[in-house]
N, C-alpha and C. Protein backbone atom coordinates (compact mmCIF):
# COMPACT_ATOMS: atom_id res chain seq x y z
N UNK A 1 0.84 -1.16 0.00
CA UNK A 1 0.00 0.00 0.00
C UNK A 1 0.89 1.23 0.00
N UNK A 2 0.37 2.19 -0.31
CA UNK A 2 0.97 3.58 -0.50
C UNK A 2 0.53 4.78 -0.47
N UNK A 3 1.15 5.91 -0.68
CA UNK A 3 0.33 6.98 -0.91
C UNK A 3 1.29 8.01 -1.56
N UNK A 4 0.91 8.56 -2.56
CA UNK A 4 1.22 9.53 -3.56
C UNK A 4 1.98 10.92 -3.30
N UNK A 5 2.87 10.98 -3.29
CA UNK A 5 3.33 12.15 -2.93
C UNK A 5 3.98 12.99 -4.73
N UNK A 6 3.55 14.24 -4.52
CA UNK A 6 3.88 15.45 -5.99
C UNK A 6 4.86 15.98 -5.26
N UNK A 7 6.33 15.74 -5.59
CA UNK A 7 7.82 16.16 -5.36
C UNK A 7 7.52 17.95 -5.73
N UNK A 8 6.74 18.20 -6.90
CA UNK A 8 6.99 19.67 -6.93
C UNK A 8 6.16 20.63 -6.01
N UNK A 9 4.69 20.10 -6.10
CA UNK A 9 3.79 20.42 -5.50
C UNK A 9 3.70 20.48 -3.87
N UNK A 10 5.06 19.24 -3.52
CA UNK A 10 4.94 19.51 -2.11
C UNK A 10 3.64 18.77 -1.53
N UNK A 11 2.93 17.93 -2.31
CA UNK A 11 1.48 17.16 -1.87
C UNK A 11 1.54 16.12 -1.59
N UNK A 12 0.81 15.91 -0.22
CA UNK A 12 0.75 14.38 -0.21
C UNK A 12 -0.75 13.59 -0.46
N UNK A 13 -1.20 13.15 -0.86
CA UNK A 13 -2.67 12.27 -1.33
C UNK A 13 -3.28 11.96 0.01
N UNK A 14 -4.52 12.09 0.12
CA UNK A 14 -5.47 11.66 0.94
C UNK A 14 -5.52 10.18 1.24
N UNK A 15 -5.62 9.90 0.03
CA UNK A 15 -5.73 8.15 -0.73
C UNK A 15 -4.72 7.41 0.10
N UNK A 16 -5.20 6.83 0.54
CA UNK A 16 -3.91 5.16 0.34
C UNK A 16 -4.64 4.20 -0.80
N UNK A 17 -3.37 4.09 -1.27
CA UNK A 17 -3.74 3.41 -2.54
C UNK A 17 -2.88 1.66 -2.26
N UNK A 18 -3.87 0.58 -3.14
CA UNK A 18 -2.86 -0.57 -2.80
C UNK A 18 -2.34 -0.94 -4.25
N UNK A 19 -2.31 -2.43 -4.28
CA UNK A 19 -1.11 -2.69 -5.45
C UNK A 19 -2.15 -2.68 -7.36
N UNK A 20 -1.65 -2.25 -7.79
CA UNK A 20 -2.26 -1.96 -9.18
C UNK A 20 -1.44 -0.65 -10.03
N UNK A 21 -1.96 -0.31 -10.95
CA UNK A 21 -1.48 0.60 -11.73
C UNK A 21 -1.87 2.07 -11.41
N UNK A 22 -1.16 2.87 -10.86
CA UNK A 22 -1.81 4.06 -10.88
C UNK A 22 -0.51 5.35 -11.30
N UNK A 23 -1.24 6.56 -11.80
CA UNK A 23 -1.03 7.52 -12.46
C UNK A 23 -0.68 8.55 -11.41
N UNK A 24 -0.24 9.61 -11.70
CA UNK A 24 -0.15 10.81 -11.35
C UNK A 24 0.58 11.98 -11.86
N UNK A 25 0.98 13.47 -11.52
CA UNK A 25 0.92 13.95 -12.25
C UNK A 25 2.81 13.92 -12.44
N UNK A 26 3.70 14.67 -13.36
CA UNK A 26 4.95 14.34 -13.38
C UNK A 26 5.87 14.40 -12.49
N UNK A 27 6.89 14.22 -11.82
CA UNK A 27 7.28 13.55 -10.89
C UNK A 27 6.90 13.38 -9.20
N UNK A 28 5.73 12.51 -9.42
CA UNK A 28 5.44 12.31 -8.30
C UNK A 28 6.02 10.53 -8.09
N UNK A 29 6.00 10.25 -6.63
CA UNK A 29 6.19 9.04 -6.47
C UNK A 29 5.55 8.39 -5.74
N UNK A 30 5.56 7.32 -4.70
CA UNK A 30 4.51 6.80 -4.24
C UNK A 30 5.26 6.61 -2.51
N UNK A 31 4.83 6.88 -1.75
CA UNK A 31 5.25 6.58 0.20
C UNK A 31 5.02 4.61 0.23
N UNK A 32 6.40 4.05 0.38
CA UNK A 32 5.45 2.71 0.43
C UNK A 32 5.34 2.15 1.50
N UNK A 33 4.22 1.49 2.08
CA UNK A 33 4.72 0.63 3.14
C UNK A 33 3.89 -0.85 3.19
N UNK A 34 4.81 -1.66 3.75
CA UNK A 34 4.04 -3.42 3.71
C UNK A 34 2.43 -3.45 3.85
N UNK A 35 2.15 -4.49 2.50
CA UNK A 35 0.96 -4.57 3.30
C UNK A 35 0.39 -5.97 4.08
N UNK A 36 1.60 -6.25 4.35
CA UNK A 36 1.23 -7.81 4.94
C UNK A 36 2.00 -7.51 6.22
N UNK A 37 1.86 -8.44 7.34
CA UNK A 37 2.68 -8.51 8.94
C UNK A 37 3.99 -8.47 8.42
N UNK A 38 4.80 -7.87 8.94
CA UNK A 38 6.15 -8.11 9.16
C UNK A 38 6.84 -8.31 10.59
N UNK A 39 7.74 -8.94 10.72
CA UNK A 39 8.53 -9.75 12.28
C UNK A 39 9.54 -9.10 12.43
N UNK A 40 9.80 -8.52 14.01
CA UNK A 40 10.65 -8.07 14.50
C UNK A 40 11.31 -8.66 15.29
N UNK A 41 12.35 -9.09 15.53
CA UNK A 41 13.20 -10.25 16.98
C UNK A 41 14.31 -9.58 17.48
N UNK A 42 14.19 -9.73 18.31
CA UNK A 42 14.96 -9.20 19.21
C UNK A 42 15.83 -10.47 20.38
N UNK A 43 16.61 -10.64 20.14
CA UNK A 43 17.49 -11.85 20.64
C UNK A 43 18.55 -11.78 21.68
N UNK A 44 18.71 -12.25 22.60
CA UNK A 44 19.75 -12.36 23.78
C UNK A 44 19.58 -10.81 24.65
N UNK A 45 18.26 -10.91 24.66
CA UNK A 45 17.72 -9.52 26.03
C UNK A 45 18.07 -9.85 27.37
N UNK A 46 19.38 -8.88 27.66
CA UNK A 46 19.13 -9.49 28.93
C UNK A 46 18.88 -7.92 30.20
N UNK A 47 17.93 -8.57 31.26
CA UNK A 47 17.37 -7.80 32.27
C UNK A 47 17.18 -9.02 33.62
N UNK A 48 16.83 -8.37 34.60
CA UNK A 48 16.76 -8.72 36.17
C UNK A 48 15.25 -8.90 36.22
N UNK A 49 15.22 -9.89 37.07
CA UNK A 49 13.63 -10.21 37.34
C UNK A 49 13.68 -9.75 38.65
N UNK A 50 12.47 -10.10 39.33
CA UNK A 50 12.01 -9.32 40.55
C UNK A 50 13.04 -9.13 41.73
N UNK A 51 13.51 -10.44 41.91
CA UNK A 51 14.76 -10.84 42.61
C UNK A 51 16.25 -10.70 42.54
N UNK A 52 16.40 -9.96 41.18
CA UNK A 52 17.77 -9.74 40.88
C UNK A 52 18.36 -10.16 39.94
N UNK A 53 18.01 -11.84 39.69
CA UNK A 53 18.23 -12.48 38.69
C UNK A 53 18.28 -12.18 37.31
N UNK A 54 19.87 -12.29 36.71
CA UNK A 54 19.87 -12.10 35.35
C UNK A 54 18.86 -13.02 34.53
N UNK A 55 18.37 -12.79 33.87
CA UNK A 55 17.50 -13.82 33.39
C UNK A 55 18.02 -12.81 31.29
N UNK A 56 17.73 -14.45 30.67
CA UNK A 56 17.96 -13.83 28.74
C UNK A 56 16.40 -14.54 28.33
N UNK A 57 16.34 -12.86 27.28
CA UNK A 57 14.51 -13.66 26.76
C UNK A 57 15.43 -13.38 25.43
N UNK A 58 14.63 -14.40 24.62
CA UNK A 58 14.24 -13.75 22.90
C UNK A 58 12.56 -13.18 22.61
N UNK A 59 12.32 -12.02 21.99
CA UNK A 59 11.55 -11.70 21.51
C UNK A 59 11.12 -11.55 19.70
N UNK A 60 10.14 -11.94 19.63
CA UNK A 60 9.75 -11.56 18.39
C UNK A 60 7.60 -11.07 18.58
N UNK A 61 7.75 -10.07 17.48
CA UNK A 61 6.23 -9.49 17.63
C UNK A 61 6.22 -8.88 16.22
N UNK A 62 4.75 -9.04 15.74
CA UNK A 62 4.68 -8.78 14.54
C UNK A 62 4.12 -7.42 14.39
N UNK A 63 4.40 -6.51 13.37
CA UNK A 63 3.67 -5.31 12.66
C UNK A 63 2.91 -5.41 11.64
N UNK A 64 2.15 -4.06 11.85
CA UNK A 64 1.41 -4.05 10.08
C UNK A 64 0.92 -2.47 10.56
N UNK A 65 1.18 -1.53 9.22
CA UNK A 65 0.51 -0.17 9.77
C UNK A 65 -1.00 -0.33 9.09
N UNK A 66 -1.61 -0.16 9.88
CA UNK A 66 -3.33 0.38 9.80
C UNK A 66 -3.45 0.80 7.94
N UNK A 67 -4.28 0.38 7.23
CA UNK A 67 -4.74 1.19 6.15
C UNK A 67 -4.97 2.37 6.20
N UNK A 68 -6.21 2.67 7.37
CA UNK A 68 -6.56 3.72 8.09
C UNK A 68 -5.53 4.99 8.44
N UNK A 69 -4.47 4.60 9.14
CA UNK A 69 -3.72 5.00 9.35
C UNK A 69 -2.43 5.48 8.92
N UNK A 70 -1.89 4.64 7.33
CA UNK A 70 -0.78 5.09 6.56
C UNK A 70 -0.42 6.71 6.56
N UNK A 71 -1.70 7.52 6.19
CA UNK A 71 -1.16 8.54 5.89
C UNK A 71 -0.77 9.15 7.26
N UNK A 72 -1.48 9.34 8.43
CA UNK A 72 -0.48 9.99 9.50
C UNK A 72 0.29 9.33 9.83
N UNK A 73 0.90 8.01 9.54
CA UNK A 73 2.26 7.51 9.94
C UNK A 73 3.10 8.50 8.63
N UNK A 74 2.54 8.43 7.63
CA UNK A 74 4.17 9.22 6.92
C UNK A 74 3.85 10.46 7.06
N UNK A 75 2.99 11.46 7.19
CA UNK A 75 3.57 12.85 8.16
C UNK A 75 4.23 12.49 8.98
N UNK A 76 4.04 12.00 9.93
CA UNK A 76 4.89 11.91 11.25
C UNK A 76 6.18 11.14 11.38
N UNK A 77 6.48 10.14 10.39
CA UNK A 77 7.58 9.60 10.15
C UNK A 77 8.34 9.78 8.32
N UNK A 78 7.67 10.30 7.84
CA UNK A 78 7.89 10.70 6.57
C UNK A 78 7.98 9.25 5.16
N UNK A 79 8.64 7.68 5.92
CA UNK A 79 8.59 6.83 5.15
C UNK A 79 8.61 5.47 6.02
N UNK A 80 8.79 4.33 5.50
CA UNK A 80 8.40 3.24 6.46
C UNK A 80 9.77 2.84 7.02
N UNK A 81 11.13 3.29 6.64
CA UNK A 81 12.59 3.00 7.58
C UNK A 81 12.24 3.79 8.86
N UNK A 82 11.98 5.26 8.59
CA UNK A 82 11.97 5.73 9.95
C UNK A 82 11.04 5.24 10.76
N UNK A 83 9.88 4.62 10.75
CA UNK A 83 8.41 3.95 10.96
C UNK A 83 9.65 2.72 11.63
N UNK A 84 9.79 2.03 10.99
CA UNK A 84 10.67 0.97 11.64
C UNK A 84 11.79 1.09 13.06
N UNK A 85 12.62 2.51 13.02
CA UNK A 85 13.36 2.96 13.47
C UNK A 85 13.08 2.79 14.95
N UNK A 86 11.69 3.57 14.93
CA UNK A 86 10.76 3.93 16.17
C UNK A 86 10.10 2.81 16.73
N UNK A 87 9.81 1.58 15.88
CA UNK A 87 9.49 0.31 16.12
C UNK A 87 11.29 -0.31 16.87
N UNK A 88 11.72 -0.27 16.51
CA UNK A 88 13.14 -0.93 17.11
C UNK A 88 13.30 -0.42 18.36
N UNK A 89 12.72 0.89 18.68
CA UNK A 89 13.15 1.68 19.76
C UNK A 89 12.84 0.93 20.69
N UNK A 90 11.43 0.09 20.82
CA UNK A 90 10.59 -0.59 21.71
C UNK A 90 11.30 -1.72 22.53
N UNK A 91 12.89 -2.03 22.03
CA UNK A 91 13.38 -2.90 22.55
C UNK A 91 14.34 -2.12 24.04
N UNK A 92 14.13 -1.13 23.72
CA UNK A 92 14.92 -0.46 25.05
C UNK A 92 13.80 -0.32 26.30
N UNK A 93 12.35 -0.31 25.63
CA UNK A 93 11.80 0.05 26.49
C UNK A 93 11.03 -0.87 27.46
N UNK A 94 11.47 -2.80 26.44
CA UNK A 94 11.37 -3.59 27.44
C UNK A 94 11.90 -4.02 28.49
N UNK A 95 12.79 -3.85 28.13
CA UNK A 95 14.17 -4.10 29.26
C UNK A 95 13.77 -3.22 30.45
């Protein structure tokens, strides 16, 4: 899925658009991001349990951005690496 951005115009599309042929006006391009789950893992976490104890997890948890939602994820993150970036962050904040 995607959404249309006009490089001259400075515009970004209302639309999320998904996979097919579409037009626009000259150099515009398209914001892309997955449209299926994608997996994040996170491996050899290590933190203290209640007692002190080192304890090691592996994690993994899946994503998918909202249809609904594409277009204020790329205002606010501009494309789906930085979208990811902020997803990675989440591993500091389990620990």
């Amino acid at each position: 899925m995607g959404v249309a951005y006009d490089t001259h115009q400075k515009i970004l599309d209302d639309e999320v658009k998904t996979s097919g042929l579409h037009s626009g006006p000259p150099g515009f391009y398209f914001i892309i991001f997955p449209s299926v789950f994608k997996t994040l893992k996170f491996t050899n976490l290590k933190c203290l349990n209640k007692d002190g104890v080192e304890i090691t997890i592996n994690l993994e948890f899946q994503y998918r951005a909202r249809p609904k939602n594409v277009r204020n994820i790329i205002v606010e993150f501009e494309n789906h690496q930085n979208y990811l970036k902020i997803l990675r962050c989440v591993k500091s904040t389990i620990i």
